[in-house]
PDB file of N, CA and C in Angstrom:
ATOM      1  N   UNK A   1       0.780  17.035   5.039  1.00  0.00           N
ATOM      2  CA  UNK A   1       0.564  16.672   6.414  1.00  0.00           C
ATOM      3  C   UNK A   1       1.872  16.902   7.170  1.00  0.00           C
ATOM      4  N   UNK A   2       1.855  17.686   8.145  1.00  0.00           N
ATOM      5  CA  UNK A   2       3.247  17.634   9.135  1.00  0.00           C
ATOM      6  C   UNK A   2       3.035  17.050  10.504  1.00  0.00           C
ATOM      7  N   UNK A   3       3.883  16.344  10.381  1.00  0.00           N
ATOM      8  CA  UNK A   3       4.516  15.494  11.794  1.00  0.00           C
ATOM      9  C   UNK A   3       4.987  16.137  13.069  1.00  0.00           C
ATOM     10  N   UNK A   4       4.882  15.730  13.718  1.00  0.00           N
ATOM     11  CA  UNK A   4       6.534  16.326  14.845  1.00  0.00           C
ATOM     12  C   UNK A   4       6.506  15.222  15.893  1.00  0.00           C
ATOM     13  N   UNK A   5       7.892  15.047  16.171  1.00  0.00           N
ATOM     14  CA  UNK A   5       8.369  14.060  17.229  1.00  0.00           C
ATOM     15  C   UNK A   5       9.386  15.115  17.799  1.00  0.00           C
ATOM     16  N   UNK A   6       9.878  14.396  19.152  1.00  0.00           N
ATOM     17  CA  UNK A   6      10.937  15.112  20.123  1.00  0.00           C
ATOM     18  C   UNK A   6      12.533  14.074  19.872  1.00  0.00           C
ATOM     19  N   UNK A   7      13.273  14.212  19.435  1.00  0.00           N
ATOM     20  CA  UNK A   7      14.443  13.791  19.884  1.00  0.00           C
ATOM     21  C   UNK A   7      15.050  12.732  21.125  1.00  0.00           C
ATOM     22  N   UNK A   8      15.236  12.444  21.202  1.00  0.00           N
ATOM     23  CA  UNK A   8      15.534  11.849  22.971  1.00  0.00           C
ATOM     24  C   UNK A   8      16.720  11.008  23.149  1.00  0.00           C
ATOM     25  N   UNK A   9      16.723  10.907  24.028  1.00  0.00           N
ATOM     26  CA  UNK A   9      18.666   9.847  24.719  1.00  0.00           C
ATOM     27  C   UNK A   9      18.416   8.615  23.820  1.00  0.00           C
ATOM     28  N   UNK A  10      16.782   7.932  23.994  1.00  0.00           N
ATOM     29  CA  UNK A  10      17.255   6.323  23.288  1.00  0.00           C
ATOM     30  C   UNK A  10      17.106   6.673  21.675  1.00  0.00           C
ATOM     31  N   UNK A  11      17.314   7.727  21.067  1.00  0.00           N
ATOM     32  CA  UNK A  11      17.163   7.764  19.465  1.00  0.00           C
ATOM     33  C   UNK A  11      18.782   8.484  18.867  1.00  0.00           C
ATOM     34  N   UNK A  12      19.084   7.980  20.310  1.00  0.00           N
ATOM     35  CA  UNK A  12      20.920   8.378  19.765  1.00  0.00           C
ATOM     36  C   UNK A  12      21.613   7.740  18.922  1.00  0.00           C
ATOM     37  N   UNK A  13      22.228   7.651  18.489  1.00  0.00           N
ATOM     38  CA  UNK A  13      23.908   6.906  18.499  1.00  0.00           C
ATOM     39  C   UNK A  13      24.833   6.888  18.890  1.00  0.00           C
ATOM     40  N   UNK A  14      26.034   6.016  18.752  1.00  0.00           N
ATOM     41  CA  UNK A  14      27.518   6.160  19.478  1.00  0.00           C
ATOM     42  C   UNK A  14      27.806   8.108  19.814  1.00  0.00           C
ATOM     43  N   UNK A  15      27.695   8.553  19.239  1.00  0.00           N
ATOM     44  CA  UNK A  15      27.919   9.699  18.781  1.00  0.00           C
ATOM     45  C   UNK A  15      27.243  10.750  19.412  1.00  0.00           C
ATOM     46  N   UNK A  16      26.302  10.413  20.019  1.00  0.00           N
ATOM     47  CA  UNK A  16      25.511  11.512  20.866  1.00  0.00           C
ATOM     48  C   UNK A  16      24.635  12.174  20.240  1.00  0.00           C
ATOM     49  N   UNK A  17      23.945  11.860  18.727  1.00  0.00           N
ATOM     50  CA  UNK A  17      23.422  12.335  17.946  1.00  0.00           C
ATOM     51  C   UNK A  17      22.278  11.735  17.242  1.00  0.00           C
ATOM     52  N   UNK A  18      21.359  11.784  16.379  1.00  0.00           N
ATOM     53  CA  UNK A  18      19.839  11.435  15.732  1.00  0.00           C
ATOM     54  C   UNK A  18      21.168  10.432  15.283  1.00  0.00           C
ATOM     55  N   UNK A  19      20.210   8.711  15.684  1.00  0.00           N
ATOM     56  CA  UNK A  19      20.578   7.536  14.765  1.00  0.00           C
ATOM     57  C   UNK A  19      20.263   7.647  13.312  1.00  0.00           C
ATOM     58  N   UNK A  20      20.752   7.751  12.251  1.00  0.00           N
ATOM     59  CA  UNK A  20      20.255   7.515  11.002  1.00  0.00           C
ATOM     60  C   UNK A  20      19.045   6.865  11.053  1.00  0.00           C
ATOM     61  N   UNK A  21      19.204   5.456  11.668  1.00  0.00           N
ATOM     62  CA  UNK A  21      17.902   3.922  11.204  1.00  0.00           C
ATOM     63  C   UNK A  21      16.902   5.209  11.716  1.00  0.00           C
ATOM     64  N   UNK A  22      17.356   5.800  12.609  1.00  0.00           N
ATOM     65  CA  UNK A  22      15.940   6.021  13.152  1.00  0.00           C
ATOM     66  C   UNK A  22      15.114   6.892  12.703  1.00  0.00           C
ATOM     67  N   UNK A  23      15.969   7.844  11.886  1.00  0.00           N
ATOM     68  CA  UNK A  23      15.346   9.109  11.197  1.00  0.00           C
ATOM     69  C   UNK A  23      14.535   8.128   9.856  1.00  0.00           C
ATOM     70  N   UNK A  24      15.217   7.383   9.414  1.00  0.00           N
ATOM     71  CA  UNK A  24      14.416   6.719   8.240  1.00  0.00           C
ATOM     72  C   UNK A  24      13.212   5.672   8.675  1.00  0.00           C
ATOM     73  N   UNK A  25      13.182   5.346   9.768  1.00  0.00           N
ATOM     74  CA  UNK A  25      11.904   5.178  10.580  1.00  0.00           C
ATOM     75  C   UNK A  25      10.760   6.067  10.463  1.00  0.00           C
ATOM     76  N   UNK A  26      11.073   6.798  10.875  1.00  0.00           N
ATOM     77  CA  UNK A  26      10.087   8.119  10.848  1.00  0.00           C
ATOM     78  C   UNK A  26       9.551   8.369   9.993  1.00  0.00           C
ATOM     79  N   UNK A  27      10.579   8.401   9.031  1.00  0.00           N
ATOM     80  CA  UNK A  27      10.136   9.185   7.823  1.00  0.00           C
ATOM     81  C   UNK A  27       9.415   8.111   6.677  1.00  0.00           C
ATOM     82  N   UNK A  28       9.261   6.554   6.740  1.00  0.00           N
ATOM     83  CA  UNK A  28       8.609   5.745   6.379  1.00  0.00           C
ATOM     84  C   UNK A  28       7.414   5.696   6.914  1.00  0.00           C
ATOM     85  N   UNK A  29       7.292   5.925   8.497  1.00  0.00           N
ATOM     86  CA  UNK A  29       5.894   5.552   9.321  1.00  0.00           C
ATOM     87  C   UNK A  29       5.007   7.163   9.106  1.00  0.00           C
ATOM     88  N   UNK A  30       5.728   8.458   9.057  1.00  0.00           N
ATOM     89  CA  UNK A  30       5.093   9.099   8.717  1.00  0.00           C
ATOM     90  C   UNK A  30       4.458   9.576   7.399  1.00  0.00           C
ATOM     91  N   UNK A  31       5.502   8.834   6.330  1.00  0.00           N
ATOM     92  CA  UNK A  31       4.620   8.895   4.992  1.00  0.00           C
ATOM     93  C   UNK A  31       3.510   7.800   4.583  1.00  0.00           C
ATOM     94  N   UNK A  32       3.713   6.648   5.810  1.00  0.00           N
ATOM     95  CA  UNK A  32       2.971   5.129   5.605  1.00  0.00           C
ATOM     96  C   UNK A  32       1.583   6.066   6.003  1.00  0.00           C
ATOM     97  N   UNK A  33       1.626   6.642   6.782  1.00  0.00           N
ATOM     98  CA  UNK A  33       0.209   7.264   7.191  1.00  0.00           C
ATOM     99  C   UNK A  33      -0.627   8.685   6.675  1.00  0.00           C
ATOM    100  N   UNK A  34       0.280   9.101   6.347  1.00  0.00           N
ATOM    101  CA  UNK A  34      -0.162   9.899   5.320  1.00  0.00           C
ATOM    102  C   UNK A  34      -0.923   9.253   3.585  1.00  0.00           C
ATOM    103  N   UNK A  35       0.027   8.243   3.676  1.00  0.00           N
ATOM    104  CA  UNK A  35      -0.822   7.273   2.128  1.00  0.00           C
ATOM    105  C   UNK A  35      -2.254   6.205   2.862  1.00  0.00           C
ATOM    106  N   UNK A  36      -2.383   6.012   4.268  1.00  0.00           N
ATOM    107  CA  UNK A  36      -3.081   5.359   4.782  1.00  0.00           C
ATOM    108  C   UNK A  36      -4.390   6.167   4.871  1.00  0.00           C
ATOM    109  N   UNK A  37      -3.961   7.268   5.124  1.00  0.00           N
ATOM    110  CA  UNK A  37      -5.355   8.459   5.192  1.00  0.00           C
ATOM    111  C   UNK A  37      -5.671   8.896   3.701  1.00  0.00           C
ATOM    112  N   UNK A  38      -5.061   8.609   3.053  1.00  0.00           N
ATOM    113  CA  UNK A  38      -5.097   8.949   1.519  1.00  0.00           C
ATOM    114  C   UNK A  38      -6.267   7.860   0.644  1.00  0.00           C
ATOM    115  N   UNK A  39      -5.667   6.732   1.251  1.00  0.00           N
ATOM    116  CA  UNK A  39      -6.172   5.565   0.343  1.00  0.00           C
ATOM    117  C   UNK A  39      -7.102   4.345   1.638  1.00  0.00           C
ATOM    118  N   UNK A  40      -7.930   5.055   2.367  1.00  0.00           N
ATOM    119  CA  UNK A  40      -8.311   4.139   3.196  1.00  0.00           C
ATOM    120  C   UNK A  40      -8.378   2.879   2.366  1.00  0.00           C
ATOM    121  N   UNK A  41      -8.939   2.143   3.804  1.00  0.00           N
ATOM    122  CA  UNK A  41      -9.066   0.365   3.360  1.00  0.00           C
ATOM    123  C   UNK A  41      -8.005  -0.404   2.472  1.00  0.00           C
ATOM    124  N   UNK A  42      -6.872   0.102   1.909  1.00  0.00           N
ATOM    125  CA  UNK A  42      -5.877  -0.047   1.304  1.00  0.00           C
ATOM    126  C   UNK A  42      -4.879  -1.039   2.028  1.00  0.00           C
ATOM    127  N   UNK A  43      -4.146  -1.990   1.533  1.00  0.00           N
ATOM    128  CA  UNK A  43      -3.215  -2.124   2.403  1.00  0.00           C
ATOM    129  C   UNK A  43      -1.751  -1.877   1.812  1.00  0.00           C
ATOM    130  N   UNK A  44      -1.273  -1.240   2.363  1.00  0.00           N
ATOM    131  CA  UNK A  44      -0.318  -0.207   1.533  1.00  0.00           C
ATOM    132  C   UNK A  44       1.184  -0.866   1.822  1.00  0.00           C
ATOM    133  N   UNK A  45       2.274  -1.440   1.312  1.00  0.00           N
ATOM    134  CA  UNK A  45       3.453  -1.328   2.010  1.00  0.00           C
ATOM    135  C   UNK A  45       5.286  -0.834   1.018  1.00  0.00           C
ATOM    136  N   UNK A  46       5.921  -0.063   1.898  1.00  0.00           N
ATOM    137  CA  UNK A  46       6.841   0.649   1.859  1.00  0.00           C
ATOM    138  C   UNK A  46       7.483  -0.488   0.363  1.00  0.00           C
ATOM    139  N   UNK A  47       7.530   0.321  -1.161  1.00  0.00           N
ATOM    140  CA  UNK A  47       8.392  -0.376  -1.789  1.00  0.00           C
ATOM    141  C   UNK A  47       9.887   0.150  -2.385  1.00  0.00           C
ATOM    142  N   UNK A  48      10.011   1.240  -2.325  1.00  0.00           N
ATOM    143  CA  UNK A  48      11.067   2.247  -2.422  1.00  0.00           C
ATOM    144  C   UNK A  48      11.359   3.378  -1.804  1.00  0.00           C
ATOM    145  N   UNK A  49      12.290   3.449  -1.576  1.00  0.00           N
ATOM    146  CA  UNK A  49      13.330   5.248  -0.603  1.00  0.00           C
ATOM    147  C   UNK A  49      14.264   5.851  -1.853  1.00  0.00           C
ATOM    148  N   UNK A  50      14.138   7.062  -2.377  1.00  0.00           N
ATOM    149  CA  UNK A  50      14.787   7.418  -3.180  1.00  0.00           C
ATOM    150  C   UNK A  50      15.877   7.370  -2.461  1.00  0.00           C
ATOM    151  N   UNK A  51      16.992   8.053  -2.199  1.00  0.00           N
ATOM    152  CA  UNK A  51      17.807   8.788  -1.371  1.00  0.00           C
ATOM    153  C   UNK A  51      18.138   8.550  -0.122  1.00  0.00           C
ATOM    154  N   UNK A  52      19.236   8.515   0.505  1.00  0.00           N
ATOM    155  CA  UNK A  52      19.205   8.570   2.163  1.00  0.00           C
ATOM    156  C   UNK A  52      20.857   9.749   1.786  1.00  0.00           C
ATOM    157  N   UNK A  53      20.056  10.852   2.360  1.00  0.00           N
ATOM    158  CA  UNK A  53      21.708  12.031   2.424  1.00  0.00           C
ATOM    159  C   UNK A  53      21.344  12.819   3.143  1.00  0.00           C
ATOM    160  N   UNK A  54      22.136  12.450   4.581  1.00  0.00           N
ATOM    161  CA  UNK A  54      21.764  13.205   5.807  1.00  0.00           C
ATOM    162  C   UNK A  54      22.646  14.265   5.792  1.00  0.00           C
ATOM    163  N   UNK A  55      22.114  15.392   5.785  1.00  0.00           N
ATOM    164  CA  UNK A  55      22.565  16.981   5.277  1.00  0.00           C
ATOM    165  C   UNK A  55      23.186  17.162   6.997  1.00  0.00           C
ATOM    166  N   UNK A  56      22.805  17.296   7.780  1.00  0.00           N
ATOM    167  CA  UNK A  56      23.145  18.093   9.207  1.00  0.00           C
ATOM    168  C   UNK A  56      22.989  16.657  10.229  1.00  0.00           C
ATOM    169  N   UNK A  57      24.136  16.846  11.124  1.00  0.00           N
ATOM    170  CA  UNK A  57      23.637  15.774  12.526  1.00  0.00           C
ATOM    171  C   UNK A  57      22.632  16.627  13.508  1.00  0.00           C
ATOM    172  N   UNK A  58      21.915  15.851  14.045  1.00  0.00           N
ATOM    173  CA  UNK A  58      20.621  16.306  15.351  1.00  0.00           C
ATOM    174  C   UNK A  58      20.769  16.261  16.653  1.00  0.00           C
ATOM    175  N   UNK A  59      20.954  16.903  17.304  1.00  0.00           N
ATOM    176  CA  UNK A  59      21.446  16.312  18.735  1.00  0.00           C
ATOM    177  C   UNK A  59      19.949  16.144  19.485  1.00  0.00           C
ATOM    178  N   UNK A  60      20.188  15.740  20.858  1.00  0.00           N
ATOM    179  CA  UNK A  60      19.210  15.568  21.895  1.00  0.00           C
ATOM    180  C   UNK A  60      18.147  16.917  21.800  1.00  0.00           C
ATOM    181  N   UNK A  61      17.077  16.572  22.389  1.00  0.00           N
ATOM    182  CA  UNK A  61      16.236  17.696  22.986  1.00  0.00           C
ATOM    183  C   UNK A  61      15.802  18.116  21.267  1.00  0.00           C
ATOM    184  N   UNK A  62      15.875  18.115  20.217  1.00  0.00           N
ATOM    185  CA  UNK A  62      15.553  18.950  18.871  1.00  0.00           C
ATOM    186  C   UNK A  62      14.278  18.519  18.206  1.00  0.00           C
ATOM    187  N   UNK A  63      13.545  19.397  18.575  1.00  0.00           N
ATOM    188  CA  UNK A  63      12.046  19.064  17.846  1.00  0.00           C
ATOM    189  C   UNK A  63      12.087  18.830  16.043  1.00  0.00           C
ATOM    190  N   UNK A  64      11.354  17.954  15.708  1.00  0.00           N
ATOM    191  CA  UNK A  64      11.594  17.185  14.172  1.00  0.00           C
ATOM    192  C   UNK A  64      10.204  16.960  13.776  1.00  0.00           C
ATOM    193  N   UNK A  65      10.274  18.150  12.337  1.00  0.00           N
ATOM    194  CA  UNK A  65       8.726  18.143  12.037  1.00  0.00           C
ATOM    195  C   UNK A  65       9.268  17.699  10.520  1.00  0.00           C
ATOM    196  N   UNK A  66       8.089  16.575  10.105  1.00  0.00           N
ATOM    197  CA  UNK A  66       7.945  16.209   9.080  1.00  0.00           C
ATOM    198  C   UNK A  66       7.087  16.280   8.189  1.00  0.00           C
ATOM    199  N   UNK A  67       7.469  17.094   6.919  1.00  0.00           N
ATOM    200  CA  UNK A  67       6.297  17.561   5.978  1.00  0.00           C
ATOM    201  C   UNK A  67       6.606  16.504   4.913  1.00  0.00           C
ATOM    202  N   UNK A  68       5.157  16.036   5.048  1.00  0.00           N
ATOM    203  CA  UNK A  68       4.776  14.682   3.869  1.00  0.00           C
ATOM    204  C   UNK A  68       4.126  15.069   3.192  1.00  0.00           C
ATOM    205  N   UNK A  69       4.150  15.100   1.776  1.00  0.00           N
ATOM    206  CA  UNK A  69       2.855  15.434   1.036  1.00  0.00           C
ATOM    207  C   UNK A  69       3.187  14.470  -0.407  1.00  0.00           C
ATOM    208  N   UNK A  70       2.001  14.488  -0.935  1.00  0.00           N
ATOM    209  CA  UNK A  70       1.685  13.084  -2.337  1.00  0.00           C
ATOM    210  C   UNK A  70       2.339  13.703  -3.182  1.00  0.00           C
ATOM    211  N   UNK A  71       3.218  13.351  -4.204  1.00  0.00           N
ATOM    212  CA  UNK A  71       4.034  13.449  -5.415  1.00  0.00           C
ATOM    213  C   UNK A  71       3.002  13.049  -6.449  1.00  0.00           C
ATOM    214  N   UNK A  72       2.987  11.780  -6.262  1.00  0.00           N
ATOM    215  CA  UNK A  72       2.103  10.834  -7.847  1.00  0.00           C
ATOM    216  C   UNK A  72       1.656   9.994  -7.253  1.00  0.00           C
ATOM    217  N   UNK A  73       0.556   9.513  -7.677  1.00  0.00           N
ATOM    218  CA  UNK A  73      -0.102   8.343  -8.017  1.00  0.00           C
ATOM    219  C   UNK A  73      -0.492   7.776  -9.350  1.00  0.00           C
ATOM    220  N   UNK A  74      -0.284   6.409  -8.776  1.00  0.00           N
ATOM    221  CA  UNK A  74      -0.097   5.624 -10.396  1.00  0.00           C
ATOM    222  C   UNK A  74      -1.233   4.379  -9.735  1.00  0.00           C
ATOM    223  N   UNK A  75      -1.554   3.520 -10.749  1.00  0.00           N
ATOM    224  CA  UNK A  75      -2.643   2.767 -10.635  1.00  0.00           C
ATOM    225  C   UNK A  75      -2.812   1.898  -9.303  1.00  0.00           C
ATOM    226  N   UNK A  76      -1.515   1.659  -8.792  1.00  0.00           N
ATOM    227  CA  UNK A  76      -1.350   0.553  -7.938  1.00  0.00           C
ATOM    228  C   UNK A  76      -0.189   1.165  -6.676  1.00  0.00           C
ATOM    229  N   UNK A  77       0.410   2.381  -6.996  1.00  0.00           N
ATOM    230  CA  UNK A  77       1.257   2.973  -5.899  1.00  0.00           C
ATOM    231  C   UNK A  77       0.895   4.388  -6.025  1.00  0.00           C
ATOM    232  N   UNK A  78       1.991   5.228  -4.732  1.00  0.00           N
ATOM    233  CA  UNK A  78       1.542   6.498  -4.631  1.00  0.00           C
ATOM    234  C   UNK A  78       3.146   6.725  -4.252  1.00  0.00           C
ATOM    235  N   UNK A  79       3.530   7.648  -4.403  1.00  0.00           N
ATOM    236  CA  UNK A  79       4.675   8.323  -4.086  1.00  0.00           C
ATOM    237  C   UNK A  79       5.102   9.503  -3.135  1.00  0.00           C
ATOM    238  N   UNK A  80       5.307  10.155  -2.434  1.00  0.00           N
ATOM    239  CA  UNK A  80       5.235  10.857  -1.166  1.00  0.00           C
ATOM    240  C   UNK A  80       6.700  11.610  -1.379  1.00  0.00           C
ATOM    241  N   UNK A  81       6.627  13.012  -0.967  1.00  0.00           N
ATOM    242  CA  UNK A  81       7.827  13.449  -0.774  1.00  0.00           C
ATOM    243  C   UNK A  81       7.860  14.125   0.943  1.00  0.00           C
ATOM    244  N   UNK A  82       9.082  13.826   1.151  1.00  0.00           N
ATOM    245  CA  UNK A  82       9.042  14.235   2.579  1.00  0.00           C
ATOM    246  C   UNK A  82      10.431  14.726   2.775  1.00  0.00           C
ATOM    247  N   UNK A  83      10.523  16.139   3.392  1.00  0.00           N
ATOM    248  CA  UNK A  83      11.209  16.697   4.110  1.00  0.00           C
ATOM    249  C   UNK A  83      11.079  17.158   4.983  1.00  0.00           C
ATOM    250  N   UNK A  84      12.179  16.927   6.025  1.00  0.00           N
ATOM    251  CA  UNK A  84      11.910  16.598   7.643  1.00  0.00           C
ATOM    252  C   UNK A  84      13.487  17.844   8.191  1.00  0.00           C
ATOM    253  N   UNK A  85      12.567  18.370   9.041  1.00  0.00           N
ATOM    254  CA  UNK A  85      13.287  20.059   9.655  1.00  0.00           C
ATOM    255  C   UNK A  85      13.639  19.379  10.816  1.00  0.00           C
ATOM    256  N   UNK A  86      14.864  20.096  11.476  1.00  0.00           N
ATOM    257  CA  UNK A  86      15.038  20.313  12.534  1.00  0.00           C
ATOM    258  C   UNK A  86      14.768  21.561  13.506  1.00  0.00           C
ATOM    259  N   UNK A  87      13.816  21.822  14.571  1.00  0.00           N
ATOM    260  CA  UNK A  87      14.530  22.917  15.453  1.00  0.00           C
ATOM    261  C   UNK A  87      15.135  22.566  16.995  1.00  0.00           C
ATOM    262  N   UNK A  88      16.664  22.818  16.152  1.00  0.00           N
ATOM    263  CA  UNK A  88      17.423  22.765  17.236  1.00  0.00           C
ATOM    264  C   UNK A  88      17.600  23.358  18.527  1.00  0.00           C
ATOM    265  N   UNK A  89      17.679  22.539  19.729  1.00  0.00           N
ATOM    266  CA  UNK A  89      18.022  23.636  20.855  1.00  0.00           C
ATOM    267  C   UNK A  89      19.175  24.920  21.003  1.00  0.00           C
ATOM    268  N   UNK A  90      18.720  25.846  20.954  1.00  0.00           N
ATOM    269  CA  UNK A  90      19.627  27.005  21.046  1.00  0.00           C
ATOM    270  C   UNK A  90      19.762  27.918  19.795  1.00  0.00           C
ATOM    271  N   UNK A  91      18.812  27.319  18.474  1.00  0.00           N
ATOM    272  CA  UNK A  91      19.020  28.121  17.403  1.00  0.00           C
ATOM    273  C   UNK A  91      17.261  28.207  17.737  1.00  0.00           C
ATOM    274  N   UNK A  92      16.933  29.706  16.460  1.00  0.00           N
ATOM    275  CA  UNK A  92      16.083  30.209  16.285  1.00  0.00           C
ATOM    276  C   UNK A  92      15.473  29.633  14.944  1.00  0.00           C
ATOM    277  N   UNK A  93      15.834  29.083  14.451  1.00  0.00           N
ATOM    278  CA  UNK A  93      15.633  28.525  13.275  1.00  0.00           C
ATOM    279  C   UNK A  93      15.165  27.281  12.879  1.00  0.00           C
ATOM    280  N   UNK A  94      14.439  26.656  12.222  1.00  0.00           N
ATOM    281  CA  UNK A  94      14.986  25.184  12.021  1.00  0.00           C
ATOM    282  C   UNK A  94      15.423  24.765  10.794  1.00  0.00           C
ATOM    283  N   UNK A  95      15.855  24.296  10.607  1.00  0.00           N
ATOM    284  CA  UNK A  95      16.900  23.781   9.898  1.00  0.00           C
ATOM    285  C   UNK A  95      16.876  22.377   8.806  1.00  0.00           C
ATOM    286  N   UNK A  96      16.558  22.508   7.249  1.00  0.00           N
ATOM    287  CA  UNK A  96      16.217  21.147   6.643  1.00  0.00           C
ATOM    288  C   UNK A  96      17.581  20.364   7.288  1.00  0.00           C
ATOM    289  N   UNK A  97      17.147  19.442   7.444  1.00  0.00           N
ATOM    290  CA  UNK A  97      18.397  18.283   7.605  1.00  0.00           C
ATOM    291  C   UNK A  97      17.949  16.663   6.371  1.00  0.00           C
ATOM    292  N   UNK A  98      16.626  16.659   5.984  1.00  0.00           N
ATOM    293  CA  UNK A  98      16.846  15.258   5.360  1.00  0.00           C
ATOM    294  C   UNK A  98      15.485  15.558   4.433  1.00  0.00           C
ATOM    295  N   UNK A  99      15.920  15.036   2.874  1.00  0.00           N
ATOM    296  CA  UNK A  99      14.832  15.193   2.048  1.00  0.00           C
ATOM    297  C   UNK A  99      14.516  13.756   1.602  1.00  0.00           C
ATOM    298  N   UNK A 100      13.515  13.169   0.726  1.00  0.00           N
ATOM    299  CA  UNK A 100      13.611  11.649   0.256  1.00  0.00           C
ATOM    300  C   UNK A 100      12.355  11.979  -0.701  1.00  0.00           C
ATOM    301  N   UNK A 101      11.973  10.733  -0.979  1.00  0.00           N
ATOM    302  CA  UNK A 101      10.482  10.210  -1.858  1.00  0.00           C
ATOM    303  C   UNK A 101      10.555   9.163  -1.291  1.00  0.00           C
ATOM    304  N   UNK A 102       9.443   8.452  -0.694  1.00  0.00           N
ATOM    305  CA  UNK A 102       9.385   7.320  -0.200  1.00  0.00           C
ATOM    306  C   UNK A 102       7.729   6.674  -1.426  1.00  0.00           C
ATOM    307  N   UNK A 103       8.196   5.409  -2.094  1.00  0.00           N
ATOM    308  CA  UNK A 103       6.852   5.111  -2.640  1.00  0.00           C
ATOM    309  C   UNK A 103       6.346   3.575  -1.759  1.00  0.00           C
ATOM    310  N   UNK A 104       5.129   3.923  -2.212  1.00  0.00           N
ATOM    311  CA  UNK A 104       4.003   2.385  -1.457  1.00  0.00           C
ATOM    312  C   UNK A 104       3.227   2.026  -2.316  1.00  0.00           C
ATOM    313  N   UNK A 105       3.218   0.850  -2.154  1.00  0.00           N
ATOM    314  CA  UNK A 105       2.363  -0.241  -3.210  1.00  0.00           C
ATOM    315  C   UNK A 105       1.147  -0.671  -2.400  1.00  0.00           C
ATOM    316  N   UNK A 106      -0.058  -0.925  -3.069  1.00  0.00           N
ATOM    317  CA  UNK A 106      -1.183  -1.497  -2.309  1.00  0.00           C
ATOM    318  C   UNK A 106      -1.247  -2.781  -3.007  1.00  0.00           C
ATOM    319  N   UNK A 107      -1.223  -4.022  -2.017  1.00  0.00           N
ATOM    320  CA  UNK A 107      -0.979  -5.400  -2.140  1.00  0.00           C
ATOM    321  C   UNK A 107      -2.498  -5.755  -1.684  1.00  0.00           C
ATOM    322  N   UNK A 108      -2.909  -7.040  -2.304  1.00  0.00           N
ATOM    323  CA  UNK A 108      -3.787  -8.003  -1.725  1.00  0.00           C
ATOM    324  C   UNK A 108      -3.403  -9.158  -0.697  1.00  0.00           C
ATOM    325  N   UNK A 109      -4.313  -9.816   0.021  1.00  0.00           N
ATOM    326  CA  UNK A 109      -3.965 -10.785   0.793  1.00  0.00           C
ATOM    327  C   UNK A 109      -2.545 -11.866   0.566  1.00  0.00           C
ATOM    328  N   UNK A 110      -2.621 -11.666  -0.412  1.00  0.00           N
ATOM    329  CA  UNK A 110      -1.453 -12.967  -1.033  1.00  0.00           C
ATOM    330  C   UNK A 110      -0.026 -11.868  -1.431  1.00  0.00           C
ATOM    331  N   UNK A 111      -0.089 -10.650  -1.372  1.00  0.00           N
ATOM    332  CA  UNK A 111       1.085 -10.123  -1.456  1.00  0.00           C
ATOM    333  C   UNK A 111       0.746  -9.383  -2.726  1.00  0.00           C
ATOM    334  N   UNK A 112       0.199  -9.438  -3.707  1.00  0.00           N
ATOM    335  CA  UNK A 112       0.195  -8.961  -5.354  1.00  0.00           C
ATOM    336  C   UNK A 112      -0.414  -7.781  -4.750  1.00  0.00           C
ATOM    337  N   UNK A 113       0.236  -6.734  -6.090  1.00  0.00           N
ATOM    338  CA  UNK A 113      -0.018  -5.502  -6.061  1.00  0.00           C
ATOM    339  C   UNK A 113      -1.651  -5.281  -6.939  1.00  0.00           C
ATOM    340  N   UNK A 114      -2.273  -4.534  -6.478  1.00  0.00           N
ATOM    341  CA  UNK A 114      -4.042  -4.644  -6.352  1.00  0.00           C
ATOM    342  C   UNK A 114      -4.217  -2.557  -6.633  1.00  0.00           C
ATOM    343  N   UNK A 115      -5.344  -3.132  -7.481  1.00  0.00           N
ATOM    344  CA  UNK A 115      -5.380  -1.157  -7.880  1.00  0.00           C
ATOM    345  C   UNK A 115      -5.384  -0.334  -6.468  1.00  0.00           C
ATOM    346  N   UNK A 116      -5.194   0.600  -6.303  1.00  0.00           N
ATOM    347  CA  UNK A 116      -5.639   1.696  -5.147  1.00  0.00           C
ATOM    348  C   UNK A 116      -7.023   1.712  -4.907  1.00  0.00           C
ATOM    349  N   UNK A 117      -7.553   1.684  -3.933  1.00  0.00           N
ATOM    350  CA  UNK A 117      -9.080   2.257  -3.823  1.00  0.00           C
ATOM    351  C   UNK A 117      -8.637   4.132  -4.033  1.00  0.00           C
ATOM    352  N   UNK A 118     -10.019   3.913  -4.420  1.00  0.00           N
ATOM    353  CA  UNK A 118     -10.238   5.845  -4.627  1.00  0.00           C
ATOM    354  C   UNK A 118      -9.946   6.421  -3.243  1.00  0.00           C
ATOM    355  N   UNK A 119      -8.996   7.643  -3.277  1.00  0.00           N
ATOM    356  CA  UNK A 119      -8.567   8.387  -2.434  1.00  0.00           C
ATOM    357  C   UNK A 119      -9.556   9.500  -1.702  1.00  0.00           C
ATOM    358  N   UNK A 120      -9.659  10.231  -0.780  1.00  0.00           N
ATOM    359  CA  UNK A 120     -10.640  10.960  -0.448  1.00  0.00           C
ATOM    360  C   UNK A 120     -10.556  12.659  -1.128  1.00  0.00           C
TER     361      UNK A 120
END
């Protein structure tokens, strides 16, 4: 599944550049929904981030597409790998800037981890 968001002034930092928090935002809410369409009726939540190693800074204006797709599933979680491009203003290219695995657990009402429903 690929994403895309726009860049903008309030997803800065001191620095004039993509906030870290915020790129790992993204990249949680866009793999949360990708396992949400995976595992309807599920209630799924974020239990591990492999990695955080931000390869390139992002400036303003840079379109950010995020390719999520399923790694594994195991009885009770699913695992997601996601790498998220930049195309920068003024290059022709875009550019990996951030890779991860993000995994999710499907919990019951009380918090305990509960099998997956069947995926589509």
């Amino acid at each position: 599944m690929d994403s895309f968001t726009l860049v903008r002034t309030e997803h800065l930092n001191h620095h004039g550049k993509l906030f870290g928090g915020q790129l790992l935002k993204w990249v949680d809410e866009y793999a949360w929904m990708a396992a949400a369409r995976d595992f309807p009726g599920c209630v799924l939540v974020t239990r591990a981030m492999e990695k955080c190693d931000f390869k390139h800074a992002v400036p303003n204006g840079s379109i950010m597409r995020f390719k999520v797709e399923r790694k594994e599933t195991r009885s009770t979680s699913a695992t997601y790998s996601v790498d998220v491009y930049a195309d920068m203003p003024g290059q022709s290219l875009e550019k990996l800037i951030f890779s991860n695995c993000v995994t999710f657990v499907a919990v019951d009402c009380s918090g305990q981890k509960t099998p997956l429903l069947q995926d589509r």
